[in-house]
N, C-alpha and C. Protein backbone atom coordinates (compact mmCIF):
# COMPACT_ATOMS: atom_id res chain seq x y z
N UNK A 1 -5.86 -3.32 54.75
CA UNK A 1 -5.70 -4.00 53.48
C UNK A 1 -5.53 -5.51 53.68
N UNK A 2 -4.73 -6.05 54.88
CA UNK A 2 -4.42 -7.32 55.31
C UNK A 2 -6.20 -8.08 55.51
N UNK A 3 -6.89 -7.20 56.42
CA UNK A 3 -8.09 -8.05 56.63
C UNK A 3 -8.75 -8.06 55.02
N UNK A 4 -9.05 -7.02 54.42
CA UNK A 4 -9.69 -6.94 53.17
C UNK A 4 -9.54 -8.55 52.06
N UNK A 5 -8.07 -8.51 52.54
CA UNK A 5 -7.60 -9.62 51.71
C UNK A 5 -8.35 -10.83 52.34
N UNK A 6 -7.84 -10.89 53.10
CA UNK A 6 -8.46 -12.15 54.15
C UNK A 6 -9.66 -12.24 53.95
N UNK A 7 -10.73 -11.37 53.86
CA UNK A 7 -12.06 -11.08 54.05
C UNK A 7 -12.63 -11.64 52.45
N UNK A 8 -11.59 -11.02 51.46
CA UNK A 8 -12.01 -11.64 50.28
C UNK A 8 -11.40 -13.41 50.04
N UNK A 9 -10.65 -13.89 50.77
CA UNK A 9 -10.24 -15.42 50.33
C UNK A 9 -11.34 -15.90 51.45
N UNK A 10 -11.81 -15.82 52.48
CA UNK A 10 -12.67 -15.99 52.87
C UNK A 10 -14.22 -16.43 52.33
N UNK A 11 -14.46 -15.21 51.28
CA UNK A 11 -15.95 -15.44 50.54
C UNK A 11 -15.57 -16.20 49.36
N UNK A 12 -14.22 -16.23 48.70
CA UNK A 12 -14.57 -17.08 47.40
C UNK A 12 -13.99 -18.48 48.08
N UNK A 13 -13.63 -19.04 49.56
CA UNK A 13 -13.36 -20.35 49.50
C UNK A 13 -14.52 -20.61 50.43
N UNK A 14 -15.29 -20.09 51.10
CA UNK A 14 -16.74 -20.11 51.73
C UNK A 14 -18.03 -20.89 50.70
N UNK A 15 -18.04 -19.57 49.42
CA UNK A 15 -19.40 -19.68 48.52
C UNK A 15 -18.76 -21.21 47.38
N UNK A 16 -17.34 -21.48 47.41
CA UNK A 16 -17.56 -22.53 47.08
C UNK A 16 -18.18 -23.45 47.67
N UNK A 17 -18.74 -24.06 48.69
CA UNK A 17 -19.58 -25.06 49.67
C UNK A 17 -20.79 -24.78 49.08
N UNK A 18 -21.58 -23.52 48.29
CA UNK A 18 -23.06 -23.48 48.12
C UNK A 18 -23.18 -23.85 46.66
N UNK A 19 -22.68 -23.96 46.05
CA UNK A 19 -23.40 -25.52 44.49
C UNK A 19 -23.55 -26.38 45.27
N UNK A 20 -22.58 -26.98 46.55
CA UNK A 20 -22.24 -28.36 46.65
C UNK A 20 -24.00 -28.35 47.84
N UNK A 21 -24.16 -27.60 48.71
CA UNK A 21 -25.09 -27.85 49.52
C UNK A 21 -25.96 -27.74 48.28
N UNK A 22 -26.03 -26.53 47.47
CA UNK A 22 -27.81 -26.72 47.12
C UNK A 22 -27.91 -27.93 46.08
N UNK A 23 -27.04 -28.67 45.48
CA UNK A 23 -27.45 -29.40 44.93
C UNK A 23 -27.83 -31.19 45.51
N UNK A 24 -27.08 -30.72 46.82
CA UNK A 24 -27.72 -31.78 47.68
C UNK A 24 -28.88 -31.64 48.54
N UNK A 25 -29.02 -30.12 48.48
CA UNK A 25 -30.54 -30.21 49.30
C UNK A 25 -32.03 -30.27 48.10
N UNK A 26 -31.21 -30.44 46.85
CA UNK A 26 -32.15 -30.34 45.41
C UNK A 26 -32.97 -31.73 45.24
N UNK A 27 -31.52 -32.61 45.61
CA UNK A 27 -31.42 -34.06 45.29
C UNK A 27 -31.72 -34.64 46.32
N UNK A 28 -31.51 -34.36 47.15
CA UNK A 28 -30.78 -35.27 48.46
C UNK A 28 -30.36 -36.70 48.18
N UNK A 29 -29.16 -36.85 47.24
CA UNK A 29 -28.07 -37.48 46.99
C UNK A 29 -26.85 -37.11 47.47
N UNK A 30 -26.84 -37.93 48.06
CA UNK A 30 -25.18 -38.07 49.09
C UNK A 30 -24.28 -39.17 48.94
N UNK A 31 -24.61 -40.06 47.86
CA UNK A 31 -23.57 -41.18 48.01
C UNK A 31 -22.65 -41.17 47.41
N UNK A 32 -22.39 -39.55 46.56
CA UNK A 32 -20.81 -39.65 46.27
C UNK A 32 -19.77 -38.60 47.33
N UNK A 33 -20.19 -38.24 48.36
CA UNK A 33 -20.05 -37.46 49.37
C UNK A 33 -19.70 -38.60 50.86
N UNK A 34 -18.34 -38.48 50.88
CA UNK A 34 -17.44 -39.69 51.72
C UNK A 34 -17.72 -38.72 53.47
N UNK A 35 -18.40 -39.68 54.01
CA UNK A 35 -19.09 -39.06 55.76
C UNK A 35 -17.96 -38.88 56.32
N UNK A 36 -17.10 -39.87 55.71
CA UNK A 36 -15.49 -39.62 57.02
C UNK A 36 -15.04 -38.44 56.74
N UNK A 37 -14.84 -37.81 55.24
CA UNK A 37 -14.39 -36.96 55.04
C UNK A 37 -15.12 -35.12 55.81
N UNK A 38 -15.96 -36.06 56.08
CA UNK A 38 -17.11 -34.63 56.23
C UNK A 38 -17.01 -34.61 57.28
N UNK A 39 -16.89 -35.58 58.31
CA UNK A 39 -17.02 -35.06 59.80
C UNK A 39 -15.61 -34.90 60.03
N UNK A 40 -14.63 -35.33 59.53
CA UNK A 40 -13.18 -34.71 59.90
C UNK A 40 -13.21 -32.93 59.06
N UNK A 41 -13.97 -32.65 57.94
CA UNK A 41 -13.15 -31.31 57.73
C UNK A 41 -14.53 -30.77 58.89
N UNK A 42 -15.49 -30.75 58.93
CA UNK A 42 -16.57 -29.96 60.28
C UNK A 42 -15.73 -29.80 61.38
N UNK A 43 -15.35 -31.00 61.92
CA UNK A 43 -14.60 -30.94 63.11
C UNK A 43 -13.24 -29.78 62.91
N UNK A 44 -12.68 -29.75 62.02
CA UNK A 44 -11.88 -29.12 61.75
C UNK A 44 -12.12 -27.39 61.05
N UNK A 45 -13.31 -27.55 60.95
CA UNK A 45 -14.09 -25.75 60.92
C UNK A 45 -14.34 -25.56 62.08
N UNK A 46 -14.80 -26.60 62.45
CA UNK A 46 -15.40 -25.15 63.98
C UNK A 46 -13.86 -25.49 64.83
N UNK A 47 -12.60 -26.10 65.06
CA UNK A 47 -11.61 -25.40 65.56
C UNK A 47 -10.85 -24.55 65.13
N UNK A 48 -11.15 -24.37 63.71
CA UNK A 48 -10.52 -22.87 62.78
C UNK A 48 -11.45 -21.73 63.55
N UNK A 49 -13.00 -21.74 63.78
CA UNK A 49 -14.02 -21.08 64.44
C UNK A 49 -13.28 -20.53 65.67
N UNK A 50 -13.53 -21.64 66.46
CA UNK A 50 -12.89 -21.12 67.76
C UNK A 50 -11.66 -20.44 67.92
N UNK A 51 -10.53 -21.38 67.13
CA UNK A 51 -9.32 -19.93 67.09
C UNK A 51 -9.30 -19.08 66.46
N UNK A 52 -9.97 -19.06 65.61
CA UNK A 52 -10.37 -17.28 65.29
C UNK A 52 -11.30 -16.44 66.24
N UNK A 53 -12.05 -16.98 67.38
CA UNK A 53 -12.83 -16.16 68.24
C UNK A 53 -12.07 -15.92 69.02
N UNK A 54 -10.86 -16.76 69.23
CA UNK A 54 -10.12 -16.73 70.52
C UNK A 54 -8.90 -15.68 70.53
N UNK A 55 -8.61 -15.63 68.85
CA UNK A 55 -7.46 -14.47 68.42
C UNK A 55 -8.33 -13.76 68.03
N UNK A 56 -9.75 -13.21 67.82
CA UNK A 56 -10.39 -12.23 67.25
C UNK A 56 -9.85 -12.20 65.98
N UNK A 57 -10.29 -12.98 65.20
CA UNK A 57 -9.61 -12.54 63.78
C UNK A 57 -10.85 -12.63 62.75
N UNK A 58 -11.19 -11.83 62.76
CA UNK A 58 -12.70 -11.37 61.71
C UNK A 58 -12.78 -12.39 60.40
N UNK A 59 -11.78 -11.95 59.55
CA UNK A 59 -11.51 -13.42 58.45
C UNK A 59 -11.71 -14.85 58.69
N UNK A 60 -11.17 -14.70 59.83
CA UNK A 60 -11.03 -16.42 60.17
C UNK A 60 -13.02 -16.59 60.76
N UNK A 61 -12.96 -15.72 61.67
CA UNK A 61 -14.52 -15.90 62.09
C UNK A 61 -15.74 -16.32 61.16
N UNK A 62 -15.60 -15.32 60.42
CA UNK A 62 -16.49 -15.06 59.06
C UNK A 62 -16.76 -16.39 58.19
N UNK A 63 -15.37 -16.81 57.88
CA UNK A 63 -15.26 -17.88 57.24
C UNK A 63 -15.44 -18.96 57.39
N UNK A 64 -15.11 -19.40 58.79
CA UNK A 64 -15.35 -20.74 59.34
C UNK A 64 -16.84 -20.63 60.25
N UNK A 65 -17.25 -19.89 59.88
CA UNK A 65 -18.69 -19.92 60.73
C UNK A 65 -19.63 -20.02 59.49
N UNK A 66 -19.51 -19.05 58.80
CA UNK A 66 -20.64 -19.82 57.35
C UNK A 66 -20.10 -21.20 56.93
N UNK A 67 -18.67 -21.84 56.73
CA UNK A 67 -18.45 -22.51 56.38
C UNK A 67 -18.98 -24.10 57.34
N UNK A 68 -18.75 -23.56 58.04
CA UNK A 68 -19.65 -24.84 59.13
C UNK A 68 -21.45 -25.22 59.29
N UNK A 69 -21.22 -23.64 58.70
CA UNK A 69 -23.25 -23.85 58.80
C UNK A 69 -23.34 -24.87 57.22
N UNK A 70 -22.56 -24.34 56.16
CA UNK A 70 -23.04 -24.97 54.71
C UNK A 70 -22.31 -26.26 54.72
N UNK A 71 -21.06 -27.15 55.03
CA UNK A 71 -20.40 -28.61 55.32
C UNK A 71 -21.12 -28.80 56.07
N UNK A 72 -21.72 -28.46 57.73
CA UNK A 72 -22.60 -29.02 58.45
C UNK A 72 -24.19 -29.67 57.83
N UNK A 73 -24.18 -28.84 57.36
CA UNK A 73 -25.68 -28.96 56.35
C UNK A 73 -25.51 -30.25 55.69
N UNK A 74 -24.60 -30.27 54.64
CA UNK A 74 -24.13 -31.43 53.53
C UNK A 74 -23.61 -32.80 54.69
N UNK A 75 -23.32 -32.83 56.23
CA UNK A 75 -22.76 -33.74 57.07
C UNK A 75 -24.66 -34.29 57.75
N UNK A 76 -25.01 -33.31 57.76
CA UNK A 76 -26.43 -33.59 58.32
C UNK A 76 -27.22 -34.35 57.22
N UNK A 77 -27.29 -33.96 56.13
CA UNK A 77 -27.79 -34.53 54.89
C UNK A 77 -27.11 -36.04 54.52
N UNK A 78 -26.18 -35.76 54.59
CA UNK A 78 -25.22 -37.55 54.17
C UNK A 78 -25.52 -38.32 55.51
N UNK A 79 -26.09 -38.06 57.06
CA UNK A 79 -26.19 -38.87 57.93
C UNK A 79 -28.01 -39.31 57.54
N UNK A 80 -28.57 -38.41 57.42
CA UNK A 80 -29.65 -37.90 57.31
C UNK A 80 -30.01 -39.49 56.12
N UNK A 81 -29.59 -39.14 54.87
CA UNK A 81 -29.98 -39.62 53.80
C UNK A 81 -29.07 -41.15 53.24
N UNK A 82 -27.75 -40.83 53.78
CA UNK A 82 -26.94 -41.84 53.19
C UNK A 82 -26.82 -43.00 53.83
């Protein structure tokens, strides 16, 4: 029941990141999208990533691994474009 939970705060704070990517991969407008902010929370997903691979914790995995692919995306796009 503990992971279930986890597993569900996981997908609804995850699929929030996909308006924000697809409407920047629609536009590719990034200049209200702050780069500092973006490479400090990335940097800070993939070490949520890693300590969740490192404690095996499925929630944490799940989450910070899509979550890095869709902020990575929007960090690639604002270097990319902005």
């Amino acid at each position: 029941m503990i992971t279930a939970l986890g597993l569900l705060a996981a997908l609804l704070t995850t699929a929030a990141f996909l308006p924000q990517v697809l409407h920047t991969l629609a536009t590719r407008d990034t200049r209200g999208i702050s780069l500092r902010m973006y490479v400090m929370f990335v940097a800070g997903v993939l070490l949520w990533l890693i300590y969740g691979l490192l404690t095996r914790d499925l929630p944490l995995i799940v989450a910070n691994a899509v979550t890095l692919v869709l902020a990575g995306t929007i960090l690639y796009l604002k270097l990319r474009h902005g």
